[in-house]
C-alpha atoms as a PDB file:
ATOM      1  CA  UNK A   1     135.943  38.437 164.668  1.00  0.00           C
ATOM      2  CA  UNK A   2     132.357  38.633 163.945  1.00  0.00           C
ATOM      3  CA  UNK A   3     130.564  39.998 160.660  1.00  0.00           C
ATOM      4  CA  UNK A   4     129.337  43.177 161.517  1.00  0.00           C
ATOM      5  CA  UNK A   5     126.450  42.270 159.885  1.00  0.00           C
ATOM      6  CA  UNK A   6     125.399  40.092 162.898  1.00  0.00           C
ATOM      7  CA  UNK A   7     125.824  42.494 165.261  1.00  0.00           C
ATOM      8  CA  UNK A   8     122.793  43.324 166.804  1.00  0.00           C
ATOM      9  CA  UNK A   9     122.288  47.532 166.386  1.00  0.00           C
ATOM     10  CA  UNK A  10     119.634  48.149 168.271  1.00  0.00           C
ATOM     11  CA  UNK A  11     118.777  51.508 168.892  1.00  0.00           C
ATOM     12  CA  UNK A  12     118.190  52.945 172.874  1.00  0.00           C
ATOM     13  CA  UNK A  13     114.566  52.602 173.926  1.00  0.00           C
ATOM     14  CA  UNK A  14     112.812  55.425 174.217  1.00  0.00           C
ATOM     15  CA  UNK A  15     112.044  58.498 171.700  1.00  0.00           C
ATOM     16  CA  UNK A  16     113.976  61.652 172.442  1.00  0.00           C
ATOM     17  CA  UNK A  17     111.355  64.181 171.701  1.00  0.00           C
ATOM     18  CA  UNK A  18     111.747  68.016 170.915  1.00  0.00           C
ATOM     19  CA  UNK A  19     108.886  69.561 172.070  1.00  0.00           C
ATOM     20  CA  UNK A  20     107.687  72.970 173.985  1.00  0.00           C
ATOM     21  CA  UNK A  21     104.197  73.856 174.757  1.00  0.00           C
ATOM     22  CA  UNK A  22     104.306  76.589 172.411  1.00  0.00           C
ATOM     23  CA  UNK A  23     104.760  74.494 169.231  1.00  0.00           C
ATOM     24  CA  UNK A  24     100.742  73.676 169.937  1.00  0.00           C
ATOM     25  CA  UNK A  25      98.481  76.307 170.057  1.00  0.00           C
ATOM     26  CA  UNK A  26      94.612  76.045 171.578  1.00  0.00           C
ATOM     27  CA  UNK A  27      93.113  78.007 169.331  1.00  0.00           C
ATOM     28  CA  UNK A  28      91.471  76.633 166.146  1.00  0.00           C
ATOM     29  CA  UNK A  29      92.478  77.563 162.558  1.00  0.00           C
ATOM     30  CA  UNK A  30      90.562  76.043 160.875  1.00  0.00           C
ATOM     31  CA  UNK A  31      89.962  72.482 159.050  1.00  0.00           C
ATOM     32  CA  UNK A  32      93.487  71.249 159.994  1.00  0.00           C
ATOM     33  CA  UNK A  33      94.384  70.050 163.345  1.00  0.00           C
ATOM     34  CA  UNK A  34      97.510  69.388 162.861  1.00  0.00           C
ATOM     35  CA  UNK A  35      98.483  72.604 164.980  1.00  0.00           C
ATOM     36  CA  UNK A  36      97.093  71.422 167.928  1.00  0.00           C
ATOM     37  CA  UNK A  37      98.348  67.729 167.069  1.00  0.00           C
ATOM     38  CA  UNK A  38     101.736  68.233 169.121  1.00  0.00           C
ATOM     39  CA  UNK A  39     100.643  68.346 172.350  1.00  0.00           C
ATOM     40  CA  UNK A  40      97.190  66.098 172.050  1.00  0.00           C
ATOM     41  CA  UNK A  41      99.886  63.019 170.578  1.00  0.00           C
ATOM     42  CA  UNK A  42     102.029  63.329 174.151  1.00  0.00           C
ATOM     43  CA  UNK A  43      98.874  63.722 176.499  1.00  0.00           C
ATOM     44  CA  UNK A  44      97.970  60.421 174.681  1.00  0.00           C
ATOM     45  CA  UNK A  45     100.933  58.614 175.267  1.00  0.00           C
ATOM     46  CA  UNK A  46     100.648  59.414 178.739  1.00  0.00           C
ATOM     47  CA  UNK A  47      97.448  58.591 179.593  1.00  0.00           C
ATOM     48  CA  UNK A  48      97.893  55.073 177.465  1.00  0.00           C
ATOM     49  CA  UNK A  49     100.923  54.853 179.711  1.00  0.00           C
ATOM     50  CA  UNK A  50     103.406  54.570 177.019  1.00  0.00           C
ATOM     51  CA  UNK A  51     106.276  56.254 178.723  1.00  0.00           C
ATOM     52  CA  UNK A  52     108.930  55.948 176.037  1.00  0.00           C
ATOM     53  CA  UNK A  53     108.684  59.677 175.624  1.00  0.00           C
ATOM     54  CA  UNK A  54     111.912  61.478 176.498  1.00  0.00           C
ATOM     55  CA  UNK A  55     111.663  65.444 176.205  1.00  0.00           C
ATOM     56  CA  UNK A  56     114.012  67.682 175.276  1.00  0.00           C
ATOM     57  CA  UNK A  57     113.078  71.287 175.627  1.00  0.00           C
ATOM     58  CA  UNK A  58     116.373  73.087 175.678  1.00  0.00           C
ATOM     59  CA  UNK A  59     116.365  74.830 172.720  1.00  0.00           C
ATOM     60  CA  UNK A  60     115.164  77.672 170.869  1.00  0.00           C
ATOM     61  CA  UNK A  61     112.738  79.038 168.347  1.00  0.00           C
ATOM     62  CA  UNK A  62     113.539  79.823 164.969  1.00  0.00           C
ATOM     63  CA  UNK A  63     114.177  83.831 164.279  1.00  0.00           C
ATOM     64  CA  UNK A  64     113.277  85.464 160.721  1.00  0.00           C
ATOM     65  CA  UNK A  65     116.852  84.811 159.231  1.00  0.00           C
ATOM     66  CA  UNK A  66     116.123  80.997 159.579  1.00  0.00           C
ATOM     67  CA  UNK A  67     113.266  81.223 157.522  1.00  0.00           C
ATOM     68  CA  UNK A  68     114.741  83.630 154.804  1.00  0.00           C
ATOM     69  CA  UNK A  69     116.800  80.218 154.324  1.00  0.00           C
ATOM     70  CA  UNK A  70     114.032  78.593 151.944  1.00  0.00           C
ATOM     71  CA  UNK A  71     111.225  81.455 151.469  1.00  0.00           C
ATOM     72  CA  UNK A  72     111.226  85.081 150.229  1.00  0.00           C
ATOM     73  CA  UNK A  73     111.431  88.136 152.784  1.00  0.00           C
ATOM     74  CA  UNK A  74     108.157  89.254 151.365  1.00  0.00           C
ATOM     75  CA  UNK A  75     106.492  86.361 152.448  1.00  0.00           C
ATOM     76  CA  UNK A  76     107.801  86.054 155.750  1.00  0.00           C
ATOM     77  CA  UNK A  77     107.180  89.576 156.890  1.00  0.00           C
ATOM     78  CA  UNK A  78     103.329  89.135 155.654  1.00  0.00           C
ATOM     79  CA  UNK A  79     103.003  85.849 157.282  1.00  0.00           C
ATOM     80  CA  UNK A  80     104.752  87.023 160.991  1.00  0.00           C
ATOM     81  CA  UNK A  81     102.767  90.275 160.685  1.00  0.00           C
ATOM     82  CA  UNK A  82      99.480  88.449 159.609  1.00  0.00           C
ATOM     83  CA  UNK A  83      99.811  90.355 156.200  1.00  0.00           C
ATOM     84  CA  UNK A  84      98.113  89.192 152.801  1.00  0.00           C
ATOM     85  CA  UNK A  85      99.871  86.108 152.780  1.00  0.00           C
ATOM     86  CA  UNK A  86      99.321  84.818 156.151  1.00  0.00           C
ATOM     87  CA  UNK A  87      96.661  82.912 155.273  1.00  0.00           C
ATOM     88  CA  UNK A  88      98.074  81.585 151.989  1.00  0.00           C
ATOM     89  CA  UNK A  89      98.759  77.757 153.970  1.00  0.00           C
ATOM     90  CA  UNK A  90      94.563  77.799 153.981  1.00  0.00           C
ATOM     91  CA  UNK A  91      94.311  78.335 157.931  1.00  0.00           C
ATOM     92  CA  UNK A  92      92.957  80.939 159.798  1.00  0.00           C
ATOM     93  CA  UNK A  93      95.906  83.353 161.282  1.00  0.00           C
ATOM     94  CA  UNK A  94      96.333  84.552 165.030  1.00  0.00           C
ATOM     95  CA  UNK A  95      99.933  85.580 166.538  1.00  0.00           C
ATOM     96  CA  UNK A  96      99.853  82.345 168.992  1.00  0.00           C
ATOM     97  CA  UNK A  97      99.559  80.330 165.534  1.00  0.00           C
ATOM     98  CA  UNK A  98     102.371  82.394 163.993  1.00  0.00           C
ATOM     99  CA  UNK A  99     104.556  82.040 166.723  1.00  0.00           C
ATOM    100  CA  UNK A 100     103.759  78.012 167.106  1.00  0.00           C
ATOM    101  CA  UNK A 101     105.723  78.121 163.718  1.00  0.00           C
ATOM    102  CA  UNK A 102     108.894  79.337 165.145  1.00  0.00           C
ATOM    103  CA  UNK A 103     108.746  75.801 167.348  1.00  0.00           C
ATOM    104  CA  UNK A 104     107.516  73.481 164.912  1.00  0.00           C
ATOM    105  CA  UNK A 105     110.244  74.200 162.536  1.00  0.00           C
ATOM    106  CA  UNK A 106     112.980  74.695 164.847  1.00  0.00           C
ATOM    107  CA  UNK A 107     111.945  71.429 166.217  1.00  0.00           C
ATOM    108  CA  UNK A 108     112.798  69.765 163.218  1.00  0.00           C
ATOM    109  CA  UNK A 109     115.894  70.945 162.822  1.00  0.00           C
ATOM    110  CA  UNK A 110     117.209  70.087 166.641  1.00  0.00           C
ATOM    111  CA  UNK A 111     115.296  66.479 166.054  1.00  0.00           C
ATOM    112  CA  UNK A 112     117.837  65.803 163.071  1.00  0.00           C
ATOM    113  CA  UNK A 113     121.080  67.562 164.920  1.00  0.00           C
ATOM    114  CA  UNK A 114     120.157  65.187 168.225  1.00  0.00           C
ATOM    115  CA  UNK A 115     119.933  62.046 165.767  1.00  0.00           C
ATOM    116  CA  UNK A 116     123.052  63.183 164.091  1.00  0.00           C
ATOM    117  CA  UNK A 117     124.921  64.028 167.487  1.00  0.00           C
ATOM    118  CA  UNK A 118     123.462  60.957 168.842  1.00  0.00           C
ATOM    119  CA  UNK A 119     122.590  58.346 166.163  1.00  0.00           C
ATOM    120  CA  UNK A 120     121.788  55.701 168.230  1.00  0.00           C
ATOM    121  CA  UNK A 121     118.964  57.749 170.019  1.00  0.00           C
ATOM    122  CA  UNK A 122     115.663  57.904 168.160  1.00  0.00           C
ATOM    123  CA  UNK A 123     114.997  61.866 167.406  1.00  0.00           C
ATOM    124  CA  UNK A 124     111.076  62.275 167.096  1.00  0.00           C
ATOM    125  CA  UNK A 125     109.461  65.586 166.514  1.00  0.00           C
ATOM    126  CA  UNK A 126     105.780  65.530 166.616  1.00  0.00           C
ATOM    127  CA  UNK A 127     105.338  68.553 164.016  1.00  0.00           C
ATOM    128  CA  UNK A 128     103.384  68.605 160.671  1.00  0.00           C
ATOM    129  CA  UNK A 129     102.593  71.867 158.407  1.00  0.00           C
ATOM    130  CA  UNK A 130     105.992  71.735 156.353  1.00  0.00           C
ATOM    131  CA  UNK A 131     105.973  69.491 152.935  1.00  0.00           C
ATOM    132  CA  UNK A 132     104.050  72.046 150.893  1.00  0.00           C
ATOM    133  CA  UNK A 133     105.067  75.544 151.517  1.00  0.00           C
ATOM    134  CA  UNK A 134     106.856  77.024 148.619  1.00  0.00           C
ATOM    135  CA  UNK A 135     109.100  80.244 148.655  1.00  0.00           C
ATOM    136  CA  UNK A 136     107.112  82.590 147.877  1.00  0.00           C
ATOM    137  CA  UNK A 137     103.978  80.799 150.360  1.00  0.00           C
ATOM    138  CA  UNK A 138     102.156  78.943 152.332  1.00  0.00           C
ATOM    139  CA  UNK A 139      99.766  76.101 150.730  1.00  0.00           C
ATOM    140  CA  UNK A 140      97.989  73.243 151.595  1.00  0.00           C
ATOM    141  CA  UNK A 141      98.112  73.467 155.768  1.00  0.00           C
ATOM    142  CA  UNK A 142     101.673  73.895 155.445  1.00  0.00           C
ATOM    143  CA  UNK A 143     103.453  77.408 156.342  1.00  0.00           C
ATOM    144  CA  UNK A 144     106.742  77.120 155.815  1.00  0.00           C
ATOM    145  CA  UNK A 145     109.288  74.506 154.233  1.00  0.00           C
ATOM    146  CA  UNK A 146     110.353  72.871 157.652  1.00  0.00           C
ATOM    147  CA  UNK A 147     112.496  70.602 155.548  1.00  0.00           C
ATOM    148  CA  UNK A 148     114.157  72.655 153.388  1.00  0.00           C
ATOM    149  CA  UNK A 149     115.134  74.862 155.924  1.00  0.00           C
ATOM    150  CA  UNK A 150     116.636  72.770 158.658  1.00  0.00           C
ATOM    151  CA  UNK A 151     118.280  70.585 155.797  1.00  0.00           C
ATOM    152  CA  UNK A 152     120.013  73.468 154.636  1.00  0.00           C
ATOM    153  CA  UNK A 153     121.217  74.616 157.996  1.00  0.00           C
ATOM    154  CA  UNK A 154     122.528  71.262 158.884  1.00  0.00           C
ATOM    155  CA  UNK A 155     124.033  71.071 155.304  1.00  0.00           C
ATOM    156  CA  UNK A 156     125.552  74.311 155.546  1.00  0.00           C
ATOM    157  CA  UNK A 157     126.894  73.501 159.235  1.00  0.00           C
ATOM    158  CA  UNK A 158     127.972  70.246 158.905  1.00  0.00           C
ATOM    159  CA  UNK A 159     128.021  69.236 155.369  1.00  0.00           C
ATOM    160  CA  UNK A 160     125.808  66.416 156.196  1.00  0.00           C
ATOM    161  CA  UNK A 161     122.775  65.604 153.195  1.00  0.00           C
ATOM    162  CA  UNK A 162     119.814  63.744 154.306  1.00  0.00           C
ATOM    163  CA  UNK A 163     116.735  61.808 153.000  1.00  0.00           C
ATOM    164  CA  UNK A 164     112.645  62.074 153.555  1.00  0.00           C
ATOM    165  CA  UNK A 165     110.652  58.954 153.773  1.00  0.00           C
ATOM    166  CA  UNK A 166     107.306  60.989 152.854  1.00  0.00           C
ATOM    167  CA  UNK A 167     104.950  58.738 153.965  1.00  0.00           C
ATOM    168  CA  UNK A 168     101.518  61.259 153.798  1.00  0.00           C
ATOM    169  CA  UNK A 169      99.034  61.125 151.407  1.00  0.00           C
ATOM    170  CA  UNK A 170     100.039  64.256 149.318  1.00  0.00           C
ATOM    171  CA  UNK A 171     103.360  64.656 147.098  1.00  0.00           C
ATOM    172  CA  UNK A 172     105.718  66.411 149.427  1.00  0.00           C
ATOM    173  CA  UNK A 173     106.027  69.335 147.142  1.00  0.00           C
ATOM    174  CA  UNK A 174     108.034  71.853 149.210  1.00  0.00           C
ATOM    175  CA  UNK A 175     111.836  70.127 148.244  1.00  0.00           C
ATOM    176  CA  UNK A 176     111.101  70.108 144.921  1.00  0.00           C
ATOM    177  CA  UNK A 177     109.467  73.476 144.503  1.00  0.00           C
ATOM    178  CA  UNK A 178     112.560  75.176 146.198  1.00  0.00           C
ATOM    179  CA  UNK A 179     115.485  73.755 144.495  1.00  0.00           C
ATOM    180  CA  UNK A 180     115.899  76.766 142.477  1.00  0.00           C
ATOM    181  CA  UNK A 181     115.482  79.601 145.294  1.00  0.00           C
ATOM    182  CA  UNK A 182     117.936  77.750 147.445  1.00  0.00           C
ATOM    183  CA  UNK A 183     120.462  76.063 145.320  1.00  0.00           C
ATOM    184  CA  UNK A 184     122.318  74.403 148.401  1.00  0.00           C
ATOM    185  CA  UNK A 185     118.793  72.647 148.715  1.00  0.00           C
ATOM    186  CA  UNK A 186     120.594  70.169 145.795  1.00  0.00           C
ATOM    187  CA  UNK A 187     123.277  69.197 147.995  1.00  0.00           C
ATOM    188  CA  UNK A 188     121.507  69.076 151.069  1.00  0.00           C
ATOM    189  CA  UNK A 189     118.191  66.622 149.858  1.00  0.00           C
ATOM    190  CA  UNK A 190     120.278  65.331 146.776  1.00  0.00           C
ATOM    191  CA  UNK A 191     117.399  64.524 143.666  1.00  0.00           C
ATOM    192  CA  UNK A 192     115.806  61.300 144.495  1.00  0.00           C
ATOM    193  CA  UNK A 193     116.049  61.437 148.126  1.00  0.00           C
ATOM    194  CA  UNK A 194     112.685  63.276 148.738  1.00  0.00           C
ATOM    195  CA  UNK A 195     110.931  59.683 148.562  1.00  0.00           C
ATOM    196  CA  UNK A 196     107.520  59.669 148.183  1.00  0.00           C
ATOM    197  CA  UNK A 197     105.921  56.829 147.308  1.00  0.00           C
ATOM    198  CA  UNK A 198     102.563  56.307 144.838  1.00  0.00           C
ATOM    199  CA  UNK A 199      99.763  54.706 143.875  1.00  0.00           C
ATOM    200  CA  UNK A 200      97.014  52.481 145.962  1.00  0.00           C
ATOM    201  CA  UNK A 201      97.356  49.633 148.524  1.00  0.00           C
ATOM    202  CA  UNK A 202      99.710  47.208 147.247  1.00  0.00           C
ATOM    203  CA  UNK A 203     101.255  49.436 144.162  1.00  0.00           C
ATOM    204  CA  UNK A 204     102.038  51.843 147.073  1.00  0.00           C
ATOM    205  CA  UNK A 205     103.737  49.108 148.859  1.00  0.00           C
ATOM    206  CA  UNK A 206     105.739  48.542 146.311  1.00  0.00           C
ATOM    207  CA  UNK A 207     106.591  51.686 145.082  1.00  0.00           C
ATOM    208  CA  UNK A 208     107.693  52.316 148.455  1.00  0.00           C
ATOM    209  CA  UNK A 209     110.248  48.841 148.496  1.00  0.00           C
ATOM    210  CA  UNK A 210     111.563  50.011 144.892  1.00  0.00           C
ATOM    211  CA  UNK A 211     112.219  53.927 146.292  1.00  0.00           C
ATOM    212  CA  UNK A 212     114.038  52.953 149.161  1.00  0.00           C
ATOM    213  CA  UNK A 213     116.119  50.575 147.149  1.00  0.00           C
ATOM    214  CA  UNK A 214     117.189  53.080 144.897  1.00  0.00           C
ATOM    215  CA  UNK A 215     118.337  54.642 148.137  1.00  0.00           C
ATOM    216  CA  UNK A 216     120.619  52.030 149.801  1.00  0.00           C
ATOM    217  CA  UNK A 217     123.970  52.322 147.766  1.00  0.00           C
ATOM    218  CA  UNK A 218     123.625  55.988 148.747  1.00  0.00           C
ATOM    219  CA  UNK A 219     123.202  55.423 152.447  1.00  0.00           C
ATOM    220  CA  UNK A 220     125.650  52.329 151.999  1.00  0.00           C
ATOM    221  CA  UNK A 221     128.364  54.805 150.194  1.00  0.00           C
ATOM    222  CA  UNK A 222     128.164  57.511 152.727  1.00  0.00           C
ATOM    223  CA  UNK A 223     126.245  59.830 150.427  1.00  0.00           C
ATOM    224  CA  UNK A 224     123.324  60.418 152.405  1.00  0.00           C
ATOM    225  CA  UNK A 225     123.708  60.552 156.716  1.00  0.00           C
ATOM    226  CA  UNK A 226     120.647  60.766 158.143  1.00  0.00           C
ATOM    227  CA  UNK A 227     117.086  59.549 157.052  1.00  0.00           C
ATOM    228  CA  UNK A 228     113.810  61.794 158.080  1.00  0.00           C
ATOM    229  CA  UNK A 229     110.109  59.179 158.383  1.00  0.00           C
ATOM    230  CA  UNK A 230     107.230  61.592 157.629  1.00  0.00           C
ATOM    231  CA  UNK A 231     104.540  59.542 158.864  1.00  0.00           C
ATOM    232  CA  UNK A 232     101.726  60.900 157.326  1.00  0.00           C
ATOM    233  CA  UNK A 233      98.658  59.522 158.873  1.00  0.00           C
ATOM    234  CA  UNK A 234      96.511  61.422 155.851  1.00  0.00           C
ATOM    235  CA  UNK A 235      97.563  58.484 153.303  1.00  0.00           C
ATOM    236  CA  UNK A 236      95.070  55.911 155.456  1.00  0.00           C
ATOM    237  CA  UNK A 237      92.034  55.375 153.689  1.00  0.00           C
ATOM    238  CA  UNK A 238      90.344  56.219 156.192  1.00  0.00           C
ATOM    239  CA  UNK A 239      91.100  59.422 156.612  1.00  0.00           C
ATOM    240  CA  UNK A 240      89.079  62.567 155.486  1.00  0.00           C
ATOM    241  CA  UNK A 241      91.590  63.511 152.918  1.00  0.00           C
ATOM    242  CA  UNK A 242      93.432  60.108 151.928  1.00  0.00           C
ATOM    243  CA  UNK A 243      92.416  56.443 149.866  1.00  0.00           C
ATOM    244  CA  UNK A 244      95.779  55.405 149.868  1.00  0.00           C
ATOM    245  CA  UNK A 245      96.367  52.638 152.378  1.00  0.00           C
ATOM    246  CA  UNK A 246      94.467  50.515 154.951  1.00  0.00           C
ATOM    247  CA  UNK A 247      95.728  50.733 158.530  1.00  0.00           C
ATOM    248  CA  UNK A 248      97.056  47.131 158.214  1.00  0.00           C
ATOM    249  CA  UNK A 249      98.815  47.865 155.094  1.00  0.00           C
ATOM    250  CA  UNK A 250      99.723  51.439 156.325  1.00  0.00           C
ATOM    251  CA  UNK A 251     101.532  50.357 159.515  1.00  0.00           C
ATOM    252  CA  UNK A 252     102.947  47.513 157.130  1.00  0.00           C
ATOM    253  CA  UNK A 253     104.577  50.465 155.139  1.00  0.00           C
ATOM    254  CA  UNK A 254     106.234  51.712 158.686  1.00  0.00           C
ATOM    255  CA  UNK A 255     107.543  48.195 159.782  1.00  0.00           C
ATOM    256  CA  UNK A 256     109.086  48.323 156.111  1.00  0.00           C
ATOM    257  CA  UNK A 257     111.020  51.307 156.237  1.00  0.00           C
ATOM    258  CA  UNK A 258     112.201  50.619 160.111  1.00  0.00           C
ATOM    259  CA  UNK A 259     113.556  47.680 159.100  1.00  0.00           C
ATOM    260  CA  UNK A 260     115.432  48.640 156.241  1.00  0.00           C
ATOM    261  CA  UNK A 261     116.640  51.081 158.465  1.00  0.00           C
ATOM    262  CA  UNK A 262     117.867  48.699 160.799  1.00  0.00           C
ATOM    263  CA  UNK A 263     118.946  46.498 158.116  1.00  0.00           C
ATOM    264  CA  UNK A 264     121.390  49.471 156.395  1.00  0.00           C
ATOM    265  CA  UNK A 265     122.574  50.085 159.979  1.00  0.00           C
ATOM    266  CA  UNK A 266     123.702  46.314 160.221  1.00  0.00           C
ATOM    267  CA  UNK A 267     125.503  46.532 157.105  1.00  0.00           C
ATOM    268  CA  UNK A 268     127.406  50.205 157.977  1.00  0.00           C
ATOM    269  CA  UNK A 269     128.063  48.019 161.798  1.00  0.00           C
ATOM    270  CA  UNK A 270     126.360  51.866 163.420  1.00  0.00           C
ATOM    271  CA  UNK A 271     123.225  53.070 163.833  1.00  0.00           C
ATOM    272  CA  UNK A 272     122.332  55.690 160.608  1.00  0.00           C
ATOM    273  CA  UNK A 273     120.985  58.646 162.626  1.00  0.00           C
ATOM    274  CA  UNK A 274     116.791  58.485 162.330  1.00  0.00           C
ATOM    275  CA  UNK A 275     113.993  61.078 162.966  1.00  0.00           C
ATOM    276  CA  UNK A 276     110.308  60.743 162.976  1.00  0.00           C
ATOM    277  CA  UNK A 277     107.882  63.457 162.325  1.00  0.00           C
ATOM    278  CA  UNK A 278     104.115  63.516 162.061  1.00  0.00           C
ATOM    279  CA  UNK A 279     102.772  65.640 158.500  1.00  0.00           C
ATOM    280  CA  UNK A 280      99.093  64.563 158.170  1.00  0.00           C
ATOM    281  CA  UNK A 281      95.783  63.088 159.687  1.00  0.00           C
ATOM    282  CA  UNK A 282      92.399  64.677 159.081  1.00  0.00           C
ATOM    283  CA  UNK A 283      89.695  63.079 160.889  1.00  0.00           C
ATOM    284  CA  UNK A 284      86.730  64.880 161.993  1.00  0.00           C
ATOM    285  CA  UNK A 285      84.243  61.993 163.307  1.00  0.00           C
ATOM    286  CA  UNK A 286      87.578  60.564 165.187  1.00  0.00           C
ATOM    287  CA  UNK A 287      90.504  62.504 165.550  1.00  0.00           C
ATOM    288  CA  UNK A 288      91.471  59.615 168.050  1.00  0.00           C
ATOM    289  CA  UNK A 289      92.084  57.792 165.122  1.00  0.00           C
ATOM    290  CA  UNK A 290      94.399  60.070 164.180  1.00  0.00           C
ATOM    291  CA  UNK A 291      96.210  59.852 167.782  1.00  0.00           C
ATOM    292  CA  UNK A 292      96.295  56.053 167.488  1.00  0.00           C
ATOM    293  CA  UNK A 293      97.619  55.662 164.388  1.00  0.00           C
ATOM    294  CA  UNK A 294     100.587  57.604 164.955  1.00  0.00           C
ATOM    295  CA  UNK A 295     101.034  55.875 168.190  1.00  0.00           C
ATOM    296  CA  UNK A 296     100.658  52.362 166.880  1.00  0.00           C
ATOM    297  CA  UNK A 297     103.604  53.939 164.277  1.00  0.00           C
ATOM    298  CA  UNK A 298     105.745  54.564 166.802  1.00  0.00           C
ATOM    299  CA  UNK A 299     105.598  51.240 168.885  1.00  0.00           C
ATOM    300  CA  UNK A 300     106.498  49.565 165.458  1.00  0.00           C
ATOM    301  CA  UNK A 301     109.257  52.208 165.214  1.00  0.00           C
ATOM    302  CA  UNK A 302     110.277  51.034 169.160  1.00  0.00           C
ATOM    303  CA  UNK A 303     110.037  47.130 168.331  1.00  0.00           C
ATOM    304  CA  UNK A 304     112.156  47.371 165.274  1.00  0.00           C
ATOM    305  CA  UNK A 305     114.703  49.531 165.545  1.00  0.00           C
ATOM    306  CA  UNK A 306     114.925  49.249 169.735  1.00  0.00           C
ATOM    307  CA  UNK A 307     114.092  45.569 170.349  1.00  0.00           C
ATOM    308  CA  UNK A 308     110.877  46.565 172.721  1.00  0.00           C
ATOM    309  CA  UNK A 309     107.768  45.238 172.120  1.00  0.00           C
ATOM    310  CA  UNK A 310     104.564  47.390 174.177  1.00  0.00           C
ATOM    311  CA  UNK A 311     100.808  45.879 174.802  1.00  0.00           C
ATOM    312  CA  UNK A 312      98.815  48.457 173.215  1.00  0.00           C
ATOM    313  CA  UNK A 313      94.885  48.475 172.761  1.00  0.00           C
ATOM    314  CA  UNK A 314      93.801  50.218 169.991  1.00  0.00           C
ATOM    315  CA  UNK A 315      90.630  52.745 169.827  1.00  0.00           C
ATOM    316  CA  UNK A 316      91.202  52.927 165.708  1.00  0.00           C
ATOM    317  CA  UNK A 317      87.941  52.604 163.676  1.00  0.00           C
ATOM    318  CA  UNK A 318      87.055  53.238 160.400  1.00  0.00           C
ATOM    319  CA  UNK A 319      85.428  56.144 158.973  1.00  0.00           C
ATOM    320  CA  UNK A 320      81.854  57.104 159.608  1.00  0.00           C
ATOM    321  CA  UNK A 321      81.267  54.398 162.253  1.00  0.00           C
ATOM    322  CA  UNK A 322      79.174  55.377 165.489  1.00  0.00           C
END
């Protein structure tokens, strides 16, 4: 009999995506464009040809009682009726905006149910706007806790508790800053499982390798059942709102966290159920730097954990170059 941890647990090739049109909007709002991001990350897929891109659109938008889950009702009827608050996240508000929200977040949460329903498929939803929100707000780009909420849900459906790689430039705030409103939140993201890691260049690298450490007798022990990568193209140094990471040491950070992924998964002998997600990227002289980035993260994410390796030419430049 062989050691399971020779088996080879590759995941299927391709990245079962949960996206509708309306989860992008066309209309600005403002400095962010992570709202339109959805949508502009598949068209360039396509046109690179990269057709690992599987979509799933057969399912629904969240309603008001999903988002009562993690914020107050004051806060939600201002920001669906384009009250005071609606503009609290620091974007500019318009009902196709408001109702992108509805998709974005319920996104999310069918990602994570397909990965946990399927855990050898890779779940991907390409949705930011989530790790900052607090109860009673929006803040920072972000209108509502997109991870609290589905977390919750899946913990209240399922008894399931998951993790957040929190790979963007800015402390995922939202988990934390919700613990008290929504006491399940404790059980769902258990305390040191909202993993973001600090510091510059190679201190974040390690800070990353010593967080997800701390995770693996957790995973190992059955006490955490699915894993969430917030890529977080904002932490490149590149970017107009992050000094964290060069792109050579940022996509260094993603081949790191696939692998121990894929390592963990050796060990259990089955595949731990795995989403990706997008968070930030702020690039105004080259938001196809933005685009690339994510998609050179996801080819890593495809050669890892699926065993496929895809010729790629990159557009990425630095900052401020003509």
């Amino acid at each position: 009999m062989k050691n399971k941890n020779h088996v080879i647990m590759h995941y299927l090739p391709n990245l079962f995506t949960y996206f509708r049109e309306e989860q992008s909007i066309k209309i600005p709002v403002g400095f962010s464009r992570s709202p339109n991001k959805p949508k502009l990350l598949l068209d360039w897929l396509k046109n690179h040809n990269l057709h690992y891109v599987k979509l799933r659109k057969d399912w629904n938008p969240f309603q008001k009682e999903d988002f009562l889950i993690a914020h107050t009702e004051e806060y939600v009827d201002s920001f669906f009726e384009g009250g005071r608050l609606a503009d609290s996240n620091g974007l500019s508000w318009n009902p196709e905006f408001a109702r992108s929200v509805q998709y974005t977040n319920a996104s999310l949460y069918e990602a994570i149910k397909n990965s946990l329903d399927h855990p050898g498929e890779i779940s991907f939803s390409p949705t930011s706007g989530f790790h900052h929100a607090t109860p009673e707000r929006g803040h920072g780009f972000c209108s509502f806790s997109g991870q609290v909420i589905a977390s919750v849900k899946h913990y209240r459906e399922r008894g399931v508790c998951g993790a957040y790689i929190d790979l963007d430039e800015h402390f995922g705030n939202s988990i934390e800053d919700s613990r008290e409103f929504c006491p399940d939140l404790n059980l769902a993201v258990p305390k040191g499982a909202n993993v973001n890691p600090s510091g510059r260049n190679q201190k974040y690298i390690k800070s990353l390798e010593e967080k997800l450490q701390s995770l693996n007798l957790h995973i190992l022990e059955n006490r955490i059942h699915y894993i969430v990568v917030c890529s977080g193209a904002d932490s490149l140094e590149d970017d107009d709102l992050g000094s964290s990471l060069a792109l050579k040491e940022w996509l260094a950070c993603k081949r790191i966290v696939y692998e121990w992924i894929l390592d963990l998964s050796k060990q259990l002998g089955r595949h731990i159920p795995v989403t990706i997600t997008l968070f930030g990227g702020y690039r105004q002289d080259h938001f196809e730097s933005v685009l690339d980035a994510h998609t050179q993260d996801l080819l890593i994410c495809l050669e890892v954990l699926s065993g496929v390796k895809t010729d790629y030419d990159s557009v990425y430049r630095p900052r401020n170059l003509p």
